[in-house]
C-alpha atoms as a PDB file:
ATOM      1  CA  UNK A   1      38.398  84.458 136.822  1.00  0.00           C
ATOM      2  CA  UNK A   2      41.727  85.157 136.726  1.00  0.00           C
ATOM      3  CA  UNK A   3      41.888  86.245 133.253  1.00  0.00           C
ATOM      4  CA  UNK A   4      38.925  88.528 133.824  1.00  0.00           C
ATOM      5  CA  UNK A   5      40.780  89.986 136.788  1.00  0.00           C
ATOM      6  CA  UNK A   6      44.261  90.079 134.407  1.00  0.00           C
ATOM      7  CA  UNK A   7      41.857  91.937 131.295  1.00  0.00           C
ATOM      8  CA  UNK A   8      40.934  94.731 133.971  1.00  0.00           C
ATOM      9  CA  UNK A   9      44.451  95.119 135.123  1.00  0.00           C
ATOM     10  CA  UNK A  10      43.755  94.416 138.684  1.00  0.00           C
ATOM     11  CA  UNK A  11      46.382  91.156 139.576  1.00  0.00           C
ATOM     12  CA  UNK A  12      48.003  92.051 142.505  1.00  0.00           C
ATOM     13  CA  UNK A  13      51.665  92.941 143.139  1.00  0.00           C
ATOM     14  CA  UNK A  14      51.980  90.498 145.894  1.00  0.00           C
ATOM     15  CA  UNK A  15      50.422  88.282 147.792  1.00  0.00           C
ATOM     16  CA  UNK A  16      47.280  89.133 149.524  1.00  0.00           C
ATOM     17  CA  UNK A  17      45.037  87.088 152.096  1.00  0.00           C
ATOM     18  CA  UNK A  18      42.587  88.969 150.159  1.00  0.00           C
ATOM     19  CA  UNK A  19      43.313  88.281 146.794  1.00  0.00           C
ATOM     20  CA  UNK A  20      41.800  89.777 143.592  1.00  0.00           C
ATOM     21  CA  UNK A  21      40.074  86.807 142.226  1.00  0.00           C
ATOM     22  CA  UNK A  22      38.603  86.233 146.228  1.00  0.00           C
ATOM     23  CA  UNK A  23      37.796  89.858 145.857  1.00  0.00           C
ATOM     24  CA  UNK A  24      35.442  89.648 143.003  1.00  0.00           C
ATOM     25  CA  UNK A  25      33.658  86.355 144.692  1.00  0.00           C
ATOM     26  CA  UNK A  26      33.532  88.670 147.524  1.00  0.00           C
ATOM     27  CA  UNK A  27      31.492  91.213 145.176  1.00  0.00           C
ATOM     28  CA  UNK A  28      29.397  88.531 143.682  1.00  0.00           C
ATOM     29  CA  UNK A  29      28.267  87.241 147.144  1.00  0.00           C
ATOM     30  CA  UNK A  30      27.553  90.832 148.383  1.00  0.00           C
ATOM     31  CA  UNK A  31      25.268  90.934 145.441  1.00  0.00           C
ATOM     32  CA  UNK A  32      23.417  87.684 146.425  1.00  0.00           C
ATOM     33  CA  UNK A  33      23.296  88.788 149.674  1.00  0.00           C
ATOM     34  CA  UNK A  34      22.420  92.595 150.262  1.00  0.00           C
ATOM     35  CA  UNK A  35      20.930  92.353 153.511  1.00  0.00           C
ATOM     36  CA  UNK A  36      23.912  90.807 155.042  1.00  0.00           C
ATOM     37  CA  UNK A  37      27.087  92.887 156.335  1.00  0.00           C
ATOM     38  CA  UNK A  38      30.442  92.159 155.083  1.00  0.00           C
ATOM     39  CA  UNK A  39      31.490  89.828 157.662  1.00  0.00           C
ATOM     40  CA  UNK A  40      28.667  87.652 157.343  1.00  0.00           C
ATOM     41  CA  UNK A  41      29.373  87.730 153.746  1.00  0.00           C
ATOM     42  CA  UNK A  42      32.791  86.725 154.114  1.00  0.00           C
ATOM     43  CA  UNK A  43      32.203  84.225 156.863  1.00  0.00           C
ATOM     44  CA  UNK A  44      29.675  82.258 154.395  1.00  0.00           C
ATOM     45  CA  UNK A  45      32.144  82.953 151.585  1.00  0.00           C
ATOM     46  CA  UNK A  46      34.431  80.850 153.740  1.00  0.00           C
ATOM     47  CA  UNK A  47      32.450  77.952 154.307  1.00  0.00           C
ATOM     48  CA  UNK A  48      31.872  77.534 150.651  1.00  0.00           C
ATOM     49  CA  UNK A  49      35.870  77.331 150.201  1.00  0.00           C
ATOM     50  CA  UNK A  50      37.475  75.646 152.608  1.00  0.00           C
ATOM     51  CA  UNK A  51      40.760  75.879 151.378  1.00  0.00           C
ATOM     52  CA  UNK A  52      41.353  79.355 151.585  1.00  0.00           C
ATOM     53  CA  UNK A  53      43.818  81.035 153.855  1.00  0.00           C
ATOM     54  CA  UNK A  54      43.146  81.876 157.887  1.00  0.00           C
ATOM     55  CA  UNK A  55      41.472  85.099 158.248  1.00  0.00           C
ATOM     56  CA  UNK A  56      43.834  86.735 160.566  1.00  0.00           C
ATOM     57  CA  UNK A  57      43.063  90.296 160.555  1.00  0.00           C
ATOM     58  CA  UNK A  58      40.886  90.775 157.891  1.00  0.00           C
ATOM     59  CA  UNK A  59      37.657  93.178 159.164  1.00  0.00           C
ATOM     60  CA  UNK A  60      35.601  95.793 156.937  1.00  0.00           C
ATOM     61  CA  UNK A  61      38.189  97.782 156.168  1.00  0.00           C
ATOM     62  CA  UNK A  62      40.527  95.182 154.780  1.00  0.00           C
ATOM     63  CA  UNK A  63      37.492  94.241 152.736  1.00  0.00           C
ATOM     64  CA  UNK A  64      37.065  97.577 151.303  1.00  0.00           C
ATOM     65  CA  UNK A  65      40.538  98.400 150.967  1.00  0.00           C
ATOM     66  CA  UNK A  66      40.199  95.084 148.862  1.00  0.00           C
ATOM     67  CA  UNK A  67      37.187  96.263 146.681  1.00  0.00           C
ATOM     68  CA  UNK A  68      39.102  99.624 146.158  1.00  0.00           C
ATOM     69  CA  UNK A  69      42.096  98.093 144.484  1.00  0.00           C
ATOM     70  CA  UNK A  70      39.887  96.190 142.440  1.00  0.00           C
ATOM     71  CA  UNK A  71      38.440  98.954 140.965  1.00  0.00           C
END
């Protein structure tokens, strides 16, 4: 993933809680699961990876702030 992410030109500058290669699991999942709105989709992203960082802060508009710098 991260050499996908590093192709596109899309690694980050700094560190994120939402991270590019997070970001594009973040995509995939919304794919998987249309019907469900971000927050679900990130809440079921985090049980699937436990090791990720706390979510302080994060809401739909650090999501799509996220998605944006993707590209």
């Amino acid at each position: 993933m991260d050499q996908v992410v590093a192709e596109a030109g899309c690694v980050e500058k700094r560190r994120r809680v939402l991270s590019a290669r997070f970001t594009v699991y973040f995509v995939l999942a919304l794919c998987l699961f249309p019907q469900a709105d971000y927050l679900e989709v990130l809440r079921l992203v985090k049980v699937g990876e436990p090791i990720l960082r706390p979510w302080a802060g994060v809401n739909k508009s650090s999501l799509t702030r996220a998605r944006q710098r993707l590209g």
